[in-house]
C-alpha atoms as a PDB file:
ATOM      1  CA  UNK A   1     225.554 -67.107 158.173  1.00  0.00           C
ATOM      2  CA  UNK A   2     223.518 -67.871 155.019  1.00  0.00           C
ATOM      3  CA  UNK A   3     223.713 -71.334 153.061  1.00  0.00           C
ATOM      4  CA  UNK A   4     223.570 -71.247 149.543  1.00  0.00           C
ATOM      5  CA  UNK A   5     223.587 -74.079 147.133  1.00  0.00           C
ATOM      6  CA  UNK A   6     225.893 -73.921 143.812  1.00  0.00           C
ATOM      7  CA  UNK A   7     223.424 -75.509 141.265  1.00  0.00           C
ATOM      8  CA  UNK A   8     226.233 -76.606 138.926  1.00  0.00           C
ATOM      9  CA  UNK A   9     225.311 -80.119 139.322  1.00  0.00           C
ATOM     10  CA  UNK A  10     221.634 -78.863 138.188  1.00  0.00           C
ATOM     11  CA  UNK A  11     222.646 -76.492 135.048  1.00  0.00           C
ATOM     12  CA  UNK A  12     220.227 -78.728 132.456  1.00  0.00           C
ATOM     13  CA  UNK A  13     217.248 -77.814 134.753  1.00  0.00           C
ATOM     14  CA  UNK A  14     215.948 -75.028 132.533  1.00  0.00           C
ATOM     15  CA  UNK A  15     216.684 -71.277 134.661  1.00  0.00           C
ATOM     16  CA  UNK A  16     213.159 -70.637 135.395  1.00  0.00           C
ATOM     17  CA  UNK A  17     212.826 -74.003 136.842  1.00  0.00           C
ATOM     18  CA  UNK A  18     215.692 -73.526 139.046  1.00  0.00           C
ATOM     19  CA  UNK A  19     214.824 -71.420 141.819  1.00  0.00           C
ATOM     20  CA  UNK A  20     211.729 -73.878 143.017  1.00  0.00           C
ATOM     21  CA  UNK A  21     214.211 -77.246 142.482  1.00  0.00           C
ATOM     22  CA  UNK A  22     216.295 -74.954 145.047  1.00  0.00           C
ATOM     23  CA  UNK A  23     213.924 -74.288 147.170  1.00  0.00           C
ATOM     24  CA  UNK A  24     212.234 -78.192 147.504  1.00  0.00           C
ATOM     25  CA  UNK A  25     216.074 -79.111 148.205  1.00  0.00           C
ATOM     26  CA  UNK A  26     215.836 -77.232 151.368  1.00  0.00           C
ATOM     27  CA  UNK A  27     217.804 -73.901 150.357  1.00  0.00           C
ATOM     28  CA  UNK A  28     216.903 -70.469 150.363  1.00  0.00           C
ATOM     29  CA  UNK A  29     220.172 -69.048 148.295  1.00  0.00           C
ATOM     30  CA  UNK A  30     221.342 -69.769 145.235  1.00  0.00           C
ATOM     31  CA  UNK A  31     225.260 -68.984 144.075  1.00  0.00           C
ATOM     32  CA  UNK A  32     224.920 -68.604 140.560  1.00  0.00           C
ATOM     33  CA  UNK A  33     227.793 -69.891 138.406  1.00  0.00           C
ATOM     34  CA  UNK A  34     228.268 -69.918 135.311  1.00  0.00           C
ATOM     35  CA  UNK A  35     225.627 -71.360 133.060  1.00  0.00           C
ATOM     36  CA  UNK A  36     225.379 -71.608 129.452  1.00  0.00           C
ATOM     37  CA  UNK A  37     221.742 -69.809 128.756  1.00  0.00           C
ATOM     38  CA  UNK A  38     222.940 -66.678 131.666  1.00  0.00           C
ATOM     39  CA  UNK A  39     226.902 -66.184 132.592  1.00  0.00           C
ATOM     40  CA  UNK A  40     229.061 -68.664 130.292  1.00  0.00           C
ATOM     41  CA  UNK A  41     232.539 -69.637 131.590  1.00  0.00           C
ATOM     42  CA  UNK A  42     234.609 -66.408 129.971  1.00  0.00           C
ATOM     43  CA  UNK A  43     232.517 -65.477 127.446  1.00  0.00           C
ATOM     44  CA  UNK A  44     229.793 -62.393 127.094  1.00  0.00           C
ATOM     45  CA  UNK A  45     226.791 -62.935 129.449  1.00  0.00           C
ATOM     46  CA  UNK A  46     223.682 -64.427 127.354  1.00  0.00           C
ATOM     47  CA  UNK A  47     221.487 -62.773 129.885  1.00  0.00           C
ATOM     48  CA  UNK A  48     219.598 -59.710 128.168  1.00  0.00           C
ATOM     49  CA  UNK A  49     216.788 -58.147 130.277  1.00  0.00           C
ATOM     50  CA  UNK A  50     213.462 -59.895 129.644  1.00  0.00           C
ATOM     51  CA  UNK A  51     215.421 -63.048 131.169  1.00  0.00           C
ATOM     52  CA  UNK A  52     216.732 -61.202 134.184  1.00  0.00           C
ATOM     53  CA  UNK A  53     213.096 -60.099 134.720  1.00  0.00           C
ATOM     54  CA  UNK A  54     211.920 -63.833 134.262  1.00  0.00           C
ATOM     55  CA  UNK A  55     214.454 -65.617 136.215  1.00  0.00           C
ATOM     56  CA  UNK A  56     213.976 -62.619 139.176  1.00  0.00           C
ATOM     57  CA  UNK A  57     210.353 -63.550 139.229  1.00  0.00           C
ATOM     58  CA  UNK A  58     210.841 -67.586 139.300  1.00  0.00           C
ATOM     59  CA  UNK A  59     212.848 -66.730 142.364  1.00  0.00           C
ATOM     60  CA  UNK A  60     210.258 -64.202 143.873  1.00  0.00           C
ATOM     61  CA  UNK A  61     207.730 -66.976 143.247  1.00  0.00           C
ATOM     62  CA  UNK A  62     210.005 -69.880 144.831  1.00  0.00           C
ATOM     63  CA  UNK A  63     210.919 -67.395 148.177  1.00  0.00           C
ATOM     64  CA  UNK A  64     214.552 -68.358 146.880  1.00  0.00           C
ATOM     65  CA  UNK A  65     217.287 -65.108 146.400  1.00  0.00           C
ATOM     66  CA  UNK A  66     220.575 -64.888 144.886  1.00  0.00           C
ATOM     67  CA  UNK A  67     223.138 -64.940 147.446  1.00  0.00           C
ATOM     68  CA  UNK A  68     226.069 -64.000 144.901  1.00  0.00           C
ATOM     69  CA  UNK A  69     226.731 -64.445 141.384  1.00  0.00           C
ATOM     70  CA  UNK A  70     229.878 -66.356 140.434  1.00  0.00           C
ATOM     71  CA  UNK A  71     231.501 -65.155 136.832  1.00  0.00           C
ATOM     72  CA  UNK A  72     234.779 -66.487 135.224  1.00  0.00           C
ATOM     73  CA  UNK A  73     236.311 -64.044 133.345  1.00  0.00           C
ATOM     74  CA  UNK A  74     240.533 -63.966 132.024  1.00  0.00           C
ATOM     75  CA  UNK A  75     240.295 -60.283 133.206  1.00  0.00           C
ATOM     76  CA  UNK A  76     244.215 -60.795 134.411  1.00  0.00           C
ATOM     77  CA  UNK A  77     245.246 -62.259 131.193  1.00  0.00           C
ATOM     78  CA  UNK A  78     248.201 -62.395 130.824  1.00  0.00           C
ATOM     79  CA  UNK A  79     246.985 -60.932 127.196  1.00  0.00           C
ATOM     80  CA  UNK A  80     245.894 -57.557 126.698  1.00  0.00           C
ATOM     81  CA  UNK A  81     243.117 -59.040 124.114  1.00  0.00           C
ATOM     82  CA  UNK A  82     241.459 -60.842 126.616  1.00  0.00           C
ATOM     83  CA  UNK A  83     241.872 -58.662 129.335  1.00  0.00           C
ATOM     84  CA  UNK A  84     239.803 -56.217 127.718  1.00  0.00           C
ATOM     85  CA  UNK A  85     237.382 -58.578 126.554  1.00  0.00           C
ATOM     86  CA  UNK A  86     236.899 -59.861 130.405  1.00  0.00           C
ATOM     87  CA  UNK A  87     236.261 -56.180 131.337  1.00  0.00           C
ATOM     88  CA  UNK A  88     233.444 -55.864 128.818  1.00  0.00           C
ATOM     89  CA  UNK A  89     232.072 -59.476 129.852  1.00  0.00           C
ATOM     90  CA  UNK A  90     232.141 -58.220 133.566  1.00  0.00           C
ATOM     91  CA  UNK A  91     230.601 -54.513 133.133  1.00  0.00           C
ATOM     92  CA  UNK A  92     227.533 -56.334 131.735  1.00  0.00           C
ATOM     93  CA  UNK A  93     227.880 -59.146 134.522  1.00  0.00           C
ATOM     94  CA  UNK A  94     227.968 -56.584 137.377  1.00  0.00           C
ATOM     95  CA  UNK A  95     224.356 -54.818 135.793  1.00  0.00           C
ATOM     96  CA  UNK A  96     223.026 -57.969 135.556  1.00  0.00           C
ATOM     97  CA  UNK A  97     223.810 -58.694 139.065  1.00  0.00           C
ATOM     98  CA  UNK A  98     222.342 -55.211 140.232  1.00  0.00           C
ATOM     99  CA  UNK A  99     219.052 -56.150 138.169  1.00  0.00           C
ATOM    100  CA  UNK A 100     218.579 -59.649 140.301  1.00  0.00           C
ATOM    101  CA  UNK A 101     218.707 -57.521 143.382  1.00  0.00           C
ATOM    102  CA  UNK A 102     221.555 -59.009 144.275  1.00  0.00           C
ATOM    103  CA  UNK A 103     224.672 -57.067 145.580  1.00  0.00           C
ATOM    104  CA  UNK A 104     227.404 -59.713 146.068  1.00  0.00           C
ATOM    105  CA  UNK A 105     230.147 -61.330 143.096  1.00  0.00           C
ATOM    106  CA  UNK A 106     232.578 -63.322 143.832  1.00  0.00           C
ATOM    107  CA  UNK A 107     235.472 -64.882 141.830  1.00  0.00           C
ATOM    108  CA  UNK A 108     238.785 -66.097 141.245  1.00  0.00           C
ATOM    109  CA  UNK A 109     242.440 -64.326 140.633  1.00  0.00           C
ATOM    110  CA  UNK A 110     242.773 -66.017 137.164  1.00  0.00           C
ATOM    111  CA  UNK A 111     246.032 -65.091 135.211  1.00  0.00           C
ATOM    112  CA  UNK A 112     248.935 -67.789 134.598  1.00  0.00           C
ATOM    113  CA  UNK A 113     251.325 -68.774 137.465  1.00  0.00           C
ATOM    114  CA  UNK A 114     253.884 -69.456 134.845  1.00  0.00           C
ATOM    115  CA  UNK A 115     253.568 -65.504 134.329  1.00  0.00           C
ATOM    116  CA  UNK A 116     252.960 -64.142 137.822  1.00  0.00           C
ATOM    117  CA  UNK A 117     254.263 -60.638 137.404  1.00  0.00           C
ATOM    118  CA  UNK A 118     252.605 -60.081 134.151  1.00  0.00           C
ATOM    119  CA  UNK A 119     249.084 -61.284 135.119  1.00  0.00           C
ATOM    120  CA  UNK A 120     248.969 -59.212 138.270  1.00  0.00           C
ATOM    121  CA  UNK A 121     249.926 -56.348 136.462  1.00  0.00           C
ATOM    122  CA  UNK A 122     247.009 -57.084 134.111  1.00  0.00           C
ATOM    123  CA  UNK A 123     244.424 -57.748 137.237  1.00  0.00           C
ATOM    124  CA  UNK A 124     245.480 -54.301 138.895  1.00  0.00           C
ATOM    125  CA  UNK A 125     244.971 -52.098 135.238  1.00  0.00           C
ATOM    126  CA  UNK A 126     241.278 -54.577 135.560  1.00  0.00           C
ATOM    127  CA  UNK A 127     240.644 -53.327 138.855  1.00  0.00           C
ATOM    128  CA  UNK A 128     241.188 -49.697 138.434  1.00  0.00           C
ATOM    129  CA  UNK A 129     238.524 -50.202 135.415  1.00  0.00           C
ATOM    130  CA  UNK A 130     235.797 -52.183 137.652  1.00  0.00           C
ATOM    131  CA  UNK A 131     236.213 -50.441 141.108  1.00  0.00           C
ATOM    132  CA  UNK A 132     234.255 -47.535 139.925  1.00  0.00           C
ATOM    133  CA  UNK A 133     231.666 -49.861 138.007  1.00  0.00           C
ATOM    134  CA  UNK A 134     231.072 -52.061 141.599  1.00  0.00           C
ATOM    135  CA  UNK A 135     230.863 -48.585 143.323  1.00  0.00           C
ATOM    136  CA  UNK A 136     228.073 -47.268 141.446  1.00  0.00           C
ATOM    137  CA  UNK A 137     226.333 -50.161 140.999  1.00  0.00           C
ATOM    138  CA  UNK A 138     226.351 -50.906 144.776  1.00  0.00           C
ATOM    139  CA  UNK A 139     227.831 -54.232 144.271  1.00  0.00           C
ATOM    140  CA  UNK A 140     230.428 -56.103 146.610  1.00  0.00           C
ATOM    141  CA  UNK A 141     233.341 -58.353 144.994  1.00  0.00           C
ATOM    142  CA  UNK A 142     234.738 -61.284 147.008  1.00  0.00           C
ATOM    143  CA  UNK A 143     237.833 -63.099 145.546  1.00  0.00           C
ATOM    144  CA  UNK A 144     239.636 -66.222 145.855  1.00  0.00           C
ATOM    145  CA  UNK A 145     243.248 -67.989 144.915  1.00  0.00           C
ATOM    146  CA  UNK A 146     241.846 -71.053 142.823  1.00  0.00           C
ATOM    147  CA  UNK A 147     244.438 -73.339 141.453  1.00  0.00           C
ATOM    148  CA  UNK A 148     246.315 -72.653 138.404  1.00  0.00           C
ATOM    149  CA  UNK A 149     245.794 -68.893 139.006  1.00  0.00           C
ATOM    150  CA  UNK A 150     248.455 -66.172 139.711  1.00  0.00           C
ATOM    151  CA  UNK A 151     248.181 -66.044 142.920  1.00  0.00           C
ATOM    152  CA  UNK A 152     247.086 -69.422 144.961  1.00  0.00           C
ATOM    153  CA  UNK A 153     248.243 -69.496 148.281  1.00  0.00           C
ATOM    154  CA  UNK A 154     245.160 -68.143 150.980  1.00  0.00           C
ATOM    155  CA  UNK A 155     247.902 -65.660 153.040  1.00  0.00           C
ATOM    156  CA  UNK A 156     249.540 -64.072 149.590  1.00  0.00           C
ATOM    157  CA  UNK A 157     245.999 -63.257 148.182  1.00  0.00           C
ATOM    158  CA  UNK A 158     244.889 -62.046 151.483  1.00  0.00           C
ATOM    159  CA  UNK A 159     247.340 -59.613 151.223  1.00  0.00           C
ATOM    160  CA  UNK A 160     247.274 -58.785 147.606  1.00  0.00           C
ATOM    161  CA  UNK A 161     242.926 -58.211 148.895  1.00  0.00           C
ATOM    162  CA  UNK A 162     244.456 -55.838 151.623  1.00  0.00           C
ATOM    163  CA  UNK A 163     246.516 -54.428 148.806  1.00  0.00           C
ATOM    164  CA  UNK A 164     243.389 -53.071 147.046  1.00  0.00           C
ATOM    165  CA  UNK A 165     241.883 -50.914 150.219  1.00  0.00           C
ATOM    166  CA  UNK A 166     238.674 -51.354 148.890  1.00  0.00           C
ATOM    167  CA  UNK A 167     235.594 -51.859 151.341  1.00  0.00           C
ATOM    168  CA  UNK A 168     233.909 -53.330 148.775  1.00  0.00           C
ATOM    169  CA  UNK A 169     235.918 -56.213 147.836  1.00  0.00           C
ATOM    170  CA  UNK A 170     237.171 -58.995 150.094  1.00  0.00           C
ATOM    171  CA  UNK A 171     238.240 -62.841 150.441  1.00  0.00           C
ATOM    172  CA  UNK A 172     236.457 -66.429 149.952  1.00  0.00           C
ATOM    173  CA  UNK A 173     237.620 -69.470 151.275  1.00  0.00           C
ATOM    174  CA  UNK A 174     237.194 -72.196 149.065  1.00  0.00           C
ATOM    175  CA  UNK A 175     237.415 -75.469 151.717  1.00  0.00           C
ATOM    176  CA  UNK A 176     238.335 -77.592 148.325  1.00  0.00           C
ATOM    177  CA  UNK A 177     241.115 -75.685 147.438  1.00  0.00           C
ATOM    178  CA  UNK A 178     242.545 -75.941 151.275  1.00  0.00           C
ATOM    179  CA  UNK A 179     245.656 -77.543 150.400  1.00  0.00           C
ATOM    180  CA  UNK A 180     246.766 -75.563 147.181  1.00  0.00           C
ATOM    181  CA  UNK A 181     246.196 -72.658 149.283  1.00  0.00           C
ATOM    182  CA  UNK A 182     248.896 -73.766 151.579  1.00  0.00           C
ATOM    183  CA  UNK A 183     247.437 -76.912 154.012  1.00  0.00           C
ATOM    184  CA  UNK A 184     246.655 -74.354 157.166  1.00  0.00           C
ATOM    185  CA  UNK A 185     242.947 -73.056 157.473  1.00  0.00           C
ATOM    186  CA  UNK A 186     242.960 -71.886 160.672  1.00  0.00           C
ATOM    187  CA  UNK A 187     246.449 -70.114 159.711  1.00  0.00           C
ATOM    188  CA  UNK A 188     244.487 -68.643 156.763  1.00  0.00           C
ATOM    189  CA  UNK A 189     241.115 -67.780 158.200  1.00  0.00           C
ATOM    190  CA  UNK A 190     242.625 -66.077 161.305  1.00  0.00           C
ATOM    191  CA  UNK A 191     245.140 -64.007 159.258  1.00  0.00           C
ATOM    192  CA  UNK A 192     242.342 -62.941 157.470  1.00  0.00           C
ATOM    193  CA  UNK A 193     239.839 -62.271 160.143  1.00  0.00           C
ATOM    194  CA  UNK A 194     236.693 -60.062 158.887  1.00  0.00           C
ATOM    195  CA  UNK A 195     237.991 -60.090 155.092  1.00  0.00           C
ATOM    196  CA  UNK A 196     236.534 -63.125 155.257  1.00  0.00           C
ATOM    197  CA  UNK A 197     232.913 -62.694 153.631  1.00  0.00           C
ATOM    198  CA  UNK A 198     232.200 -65.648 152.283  1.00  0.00           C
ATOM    199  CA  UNK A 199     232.845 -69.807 151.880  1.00  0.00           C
ATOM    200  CA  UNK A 200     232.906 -72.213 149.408  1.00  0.00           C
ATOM    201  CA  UNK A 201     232.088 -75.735 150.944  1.00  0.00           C
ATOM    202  CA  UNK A 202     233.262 -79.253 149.910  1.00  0.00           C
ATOM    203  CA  UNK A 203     235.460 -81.677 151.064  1.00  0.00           C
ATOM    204  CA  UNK A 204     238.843 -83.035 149.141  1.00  0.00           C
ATOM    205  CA  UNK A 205     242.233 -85.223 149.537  1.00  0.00           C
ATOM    206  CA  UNK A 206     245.903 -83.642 149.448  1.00  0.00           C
ATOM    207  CA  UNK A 207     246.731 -84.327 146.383  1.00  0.00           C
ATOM    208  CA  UNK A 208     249.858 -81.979 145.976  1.00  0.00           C
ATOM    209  CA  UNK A 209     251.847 -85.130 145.668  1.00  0.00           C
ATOM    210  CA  UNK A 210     252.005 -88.516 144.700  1.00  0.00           C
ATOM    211  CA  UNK A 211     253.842 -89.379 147.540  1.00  0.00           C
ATOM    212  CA  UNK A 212     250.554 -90.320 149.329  1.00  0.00           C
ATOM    213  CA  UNK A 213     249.638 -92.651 146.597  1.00  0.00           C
ATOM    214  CA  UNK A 214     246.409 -91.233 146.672  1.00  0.00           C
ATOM    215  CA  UNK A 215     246.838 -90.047 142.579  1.00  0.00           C
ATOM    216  CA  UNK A 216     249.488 -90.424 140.465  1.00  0.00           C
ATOM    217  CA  UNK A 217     250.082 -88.264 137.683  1.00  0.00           C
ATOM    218  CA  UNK A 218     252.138 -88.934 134.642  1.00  0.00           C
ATOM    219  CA  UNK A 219     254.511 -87.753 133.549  1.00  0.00           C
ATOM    220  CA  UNK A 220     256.588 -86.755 136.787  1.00  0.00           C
ATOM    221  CA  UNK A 221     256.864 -83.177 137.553  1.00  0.00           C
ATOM    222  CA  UNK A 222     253.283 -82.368 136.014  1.00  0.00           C
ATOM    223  CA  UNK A 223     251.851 -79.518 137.385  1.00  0.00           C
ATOM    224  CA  UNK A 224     248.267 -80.216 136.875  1.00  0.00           C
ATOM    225  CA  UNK A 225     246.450 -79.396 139.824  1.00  0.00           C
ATOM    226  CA  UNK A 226     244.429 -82.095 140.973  1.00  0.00           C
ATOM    227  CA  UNK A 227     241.689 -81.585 143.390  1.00  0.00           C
ATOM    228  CA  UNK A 228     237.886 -82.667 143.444  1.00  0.00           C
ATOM    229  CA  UNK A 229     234.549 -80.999 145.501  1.00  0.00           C
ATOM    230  CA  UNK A 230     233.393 -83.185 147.099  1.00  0.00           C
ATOM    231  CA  UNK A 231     230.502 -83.884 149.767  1.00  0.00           C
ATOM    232  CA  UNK A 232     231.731 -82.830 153.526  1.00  0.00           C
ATOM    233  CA  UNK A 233     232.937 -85.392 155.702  1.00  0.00           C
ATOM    234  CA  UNK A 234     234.188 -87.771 152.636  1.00  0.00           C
ATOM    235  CA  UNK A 235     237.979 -86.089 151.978  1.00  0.00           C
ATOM    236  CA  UNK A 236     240.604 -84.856 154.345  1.00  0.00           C
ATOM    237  CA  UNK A 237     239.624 -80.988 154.766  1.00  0.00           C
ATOM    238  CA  UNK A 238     239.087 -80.400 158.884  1.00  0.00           C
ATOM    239  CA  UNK A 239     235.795 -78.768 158.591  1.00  0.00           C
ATOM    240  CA  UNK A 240     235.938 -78.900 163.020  1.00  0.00           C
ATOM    241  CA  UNK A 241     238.888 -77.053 162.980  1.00  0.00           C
ATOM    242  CA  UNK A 242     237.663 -74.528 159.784  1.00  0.00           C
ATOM    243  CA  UNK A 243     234.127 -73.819 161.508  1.00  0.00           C
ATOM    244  CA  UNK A 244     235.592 -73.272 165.315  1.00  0.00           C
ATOM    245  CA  UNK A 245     237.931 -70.886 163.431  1.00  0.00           C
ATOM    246  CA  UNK A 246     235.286 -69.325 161.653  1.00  0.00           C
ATOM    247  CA  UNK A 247     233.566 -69.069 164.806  1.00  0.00           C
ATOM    248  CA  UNK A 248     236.713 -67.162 166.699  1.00  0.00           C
ATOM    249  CA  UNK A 249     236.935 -64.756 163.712  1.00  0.00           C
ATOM    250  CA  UNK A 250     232.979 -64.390 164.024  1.00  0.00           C
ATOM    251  CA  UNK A 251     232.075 -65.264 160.380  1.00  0.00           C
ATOM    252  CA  UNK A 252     228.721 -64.117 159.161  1.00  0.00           C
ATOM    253  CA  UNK A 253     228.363 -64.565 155.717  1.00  0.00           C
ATOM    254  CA  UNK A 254     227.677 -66.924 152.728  1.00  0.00           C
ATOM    255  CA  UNK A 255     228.256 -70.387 152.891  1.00  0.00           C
ATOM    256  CA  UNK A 256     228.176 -72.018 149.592  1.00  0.00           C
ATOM    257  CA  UNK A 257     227.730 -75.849 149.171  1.00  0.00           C
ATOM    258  CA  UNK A 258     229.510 -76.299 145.627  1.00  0.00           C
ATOM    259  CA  UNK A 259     230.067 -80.272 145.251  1.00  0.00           C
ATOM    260  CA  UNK A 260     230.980 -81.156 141.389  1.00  0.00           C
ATOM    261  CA  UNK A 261     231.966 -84.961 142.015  1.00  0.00           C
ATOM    262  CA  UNK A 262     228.276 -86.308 141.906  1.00  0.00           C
ATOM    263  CA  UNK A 263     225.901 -85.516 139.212  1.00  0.00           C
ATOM    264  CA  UNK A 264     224.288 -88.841 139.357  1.00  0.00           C
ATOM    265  CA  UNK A 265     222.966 -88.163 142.654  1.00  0.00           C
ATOM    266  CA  UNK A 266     222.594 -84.231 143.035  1.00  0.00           C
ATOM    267  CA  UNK A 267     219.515 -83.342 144.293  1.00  0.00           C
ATOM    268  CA  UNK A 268     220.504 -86.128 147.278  1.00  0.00           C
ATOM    269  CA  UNK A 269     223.963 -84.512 147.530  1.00  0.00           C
ATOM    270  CA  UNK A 270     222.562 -81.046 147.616  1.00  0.00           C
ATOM    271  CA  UNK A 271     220.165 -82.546 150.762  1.00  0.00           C
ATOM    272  CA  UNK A 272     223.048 -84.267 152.695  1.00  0.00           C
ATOM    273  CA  UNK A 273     225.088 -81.349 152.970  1.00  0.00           C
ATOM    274  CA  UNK A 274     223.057 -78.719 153.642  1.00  0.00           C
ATOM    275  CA  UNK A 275     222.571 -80.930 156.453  1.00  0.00           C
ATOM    276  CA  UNK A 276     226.215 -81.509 157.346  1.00  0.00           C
ATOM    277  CA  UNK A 277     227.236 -77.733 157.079  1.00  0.00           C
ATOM    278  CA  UNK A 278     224.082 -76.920 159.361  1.00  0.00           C
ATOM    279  CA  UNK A 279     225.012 -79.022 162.297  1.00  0.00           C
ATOM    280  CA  UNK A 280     228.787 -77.906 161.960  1.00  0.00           C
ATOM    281  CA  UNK A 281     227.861 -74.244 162.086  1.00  0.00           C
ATOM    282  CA  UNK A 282     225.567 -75.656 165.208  1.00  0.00           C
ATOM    283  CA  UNK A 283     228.175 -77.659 167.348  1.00  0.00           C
ATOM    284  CA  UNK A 284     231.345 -74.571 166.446  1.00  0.00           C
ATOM    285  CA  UNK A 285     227.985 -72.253 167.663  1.00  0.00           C
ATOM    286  CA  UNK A 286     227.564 -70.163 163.962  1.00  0.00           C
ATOM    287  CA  UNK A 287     224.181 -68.403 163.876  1.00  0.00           C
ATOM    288  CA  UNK A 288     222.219 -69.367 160.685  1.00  0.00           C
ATOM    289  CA  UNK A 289     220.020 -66.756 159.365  1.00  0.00           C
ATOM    290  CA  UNK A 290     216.899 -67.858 157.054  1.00  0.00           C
END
């Protein structure tokens, strides 16, 4: 298993600057998300070669590599305009990926879950435009049901993954996203079993209801989905329960720590969990590669 750090929480340190900030934090593996100056949030990478080159040095130089490469694209619509736009956006995304030496994306469903039927349909016609893109470029595409997209619950998009018969593409588990996805990890984890090539790692409450008192959220009936990453150990997510699972499945492959909730204290929040997910991957008896 290989920890990588999300460096959200870091995206005003300039790019070049990033990989050694990573690697005095303790990490080795970087998840890039989206970032203004490289991949912006569902618009067309900024990235152009001469950057790629520069950025793939600064992590040569810092012995830090790209783990995966996180872009957000409305490649299941529901529209047909911005479908095709998030095809473009994610050709150039996957070359770009290929260029940092890197051969793992991951992702979310996107698409409306007001309009189910409609956005899958628009994710399959996506599909059947990037499988052949991933293929040649060598790349491997893990996905995950985030909140607010088409598909959210962890055993329908396991399926749906299934669905594709792709060796190249499988499923995340985002830990924050545990009780949108349905409540159950184990459940989840063990009906996926080796599609399971990846993690996403921070901690949250159950906030699918008020009921709990824990938020309320005007006006009744809303259906915002409220959730927040944050560090491990301070939410309700049973990280014993998800790592012995992971063991029994025999996970081996990225962990990302991707906390959001703390930009005032970052670089200390980066520290403190890299910690937290080492010793759980320790005690549930998870072999950590460098």
């Amino acid at each position: 298993m290989r920890i990588a750090l999300d460096p959200h929480m870091l995206r005003h340190t300039p790019l070049r600057e990033l990989p050694d900030l990573v690697a005095r934090l303790g990490y080795q593996h970087i998840e890039l998300s989206p970032r203004t100056d490289f991949l912006p949030f569902f618009l067309h990478p900024r990235a152009d070669t001469a950057g790629v080159a520069a950025f793939r040095t600064a992590l040569s130089a810092a012995g830090v590599s790209v783990a995966s490469v996180l872009p957000l694209y409305r490649w299941s619509g529901p529209g047909e305009d911005e479908r095709q736009a998030a095809v473009r956006y994610w050709k150039r995304a996957v070359r770009i990926t290929a260029e940092l030496g890197c051969d793992v994306m991951n992702s979310e469903f996107n698409g409306r879950p007001e309009a189910p039927e409609a956005s899958e349909a628009q994710f399959w016609r996506s599909m059947e435009e990037l499988l052949p893109v991933f293929e040649r470029e060598g790349v491997r595409l893990v996905l995950e049901p985030h909140p607010d997209d088409f598909c959210e619950d962890g055993v329908a998009a396991v399926d749906l993954i299934r669905a594709i018969e792709s060796p190249l593409v499988t499923f995340l588990y985002c830990a924050p996203h545990t009780f949108h996805q349905g409540g159950d990890v184990a459940a989840i984890l063990r009906h996926a079993g080796p599609l399971v090539t990846q993690l996403h790692l921070a901690d949250t409450f159950d906030h699918r209801a008020s009921s709990g008192l824990r938020y309320i959220v005007n006006p009744p009936g809303s259906t915002a989905r409220v959730h927040q990453h944050l560090d491990v150990g301070q939410g309700e997510v049973d990280f014993d329960t998800m790592f012995a699972t992971l063991a029994e499945i025999g996970f081996d492959g990225i962990a990302t720590v991707c906390v959001f909730a703390w930009e005032e204290r970052a670089e200390d929040s980066a520290r403190v969990n890299l910690a937290r997910v080492r010793e759980l991957a320790t005690k549930h008896g998870l072999t950590l590669d460098p």
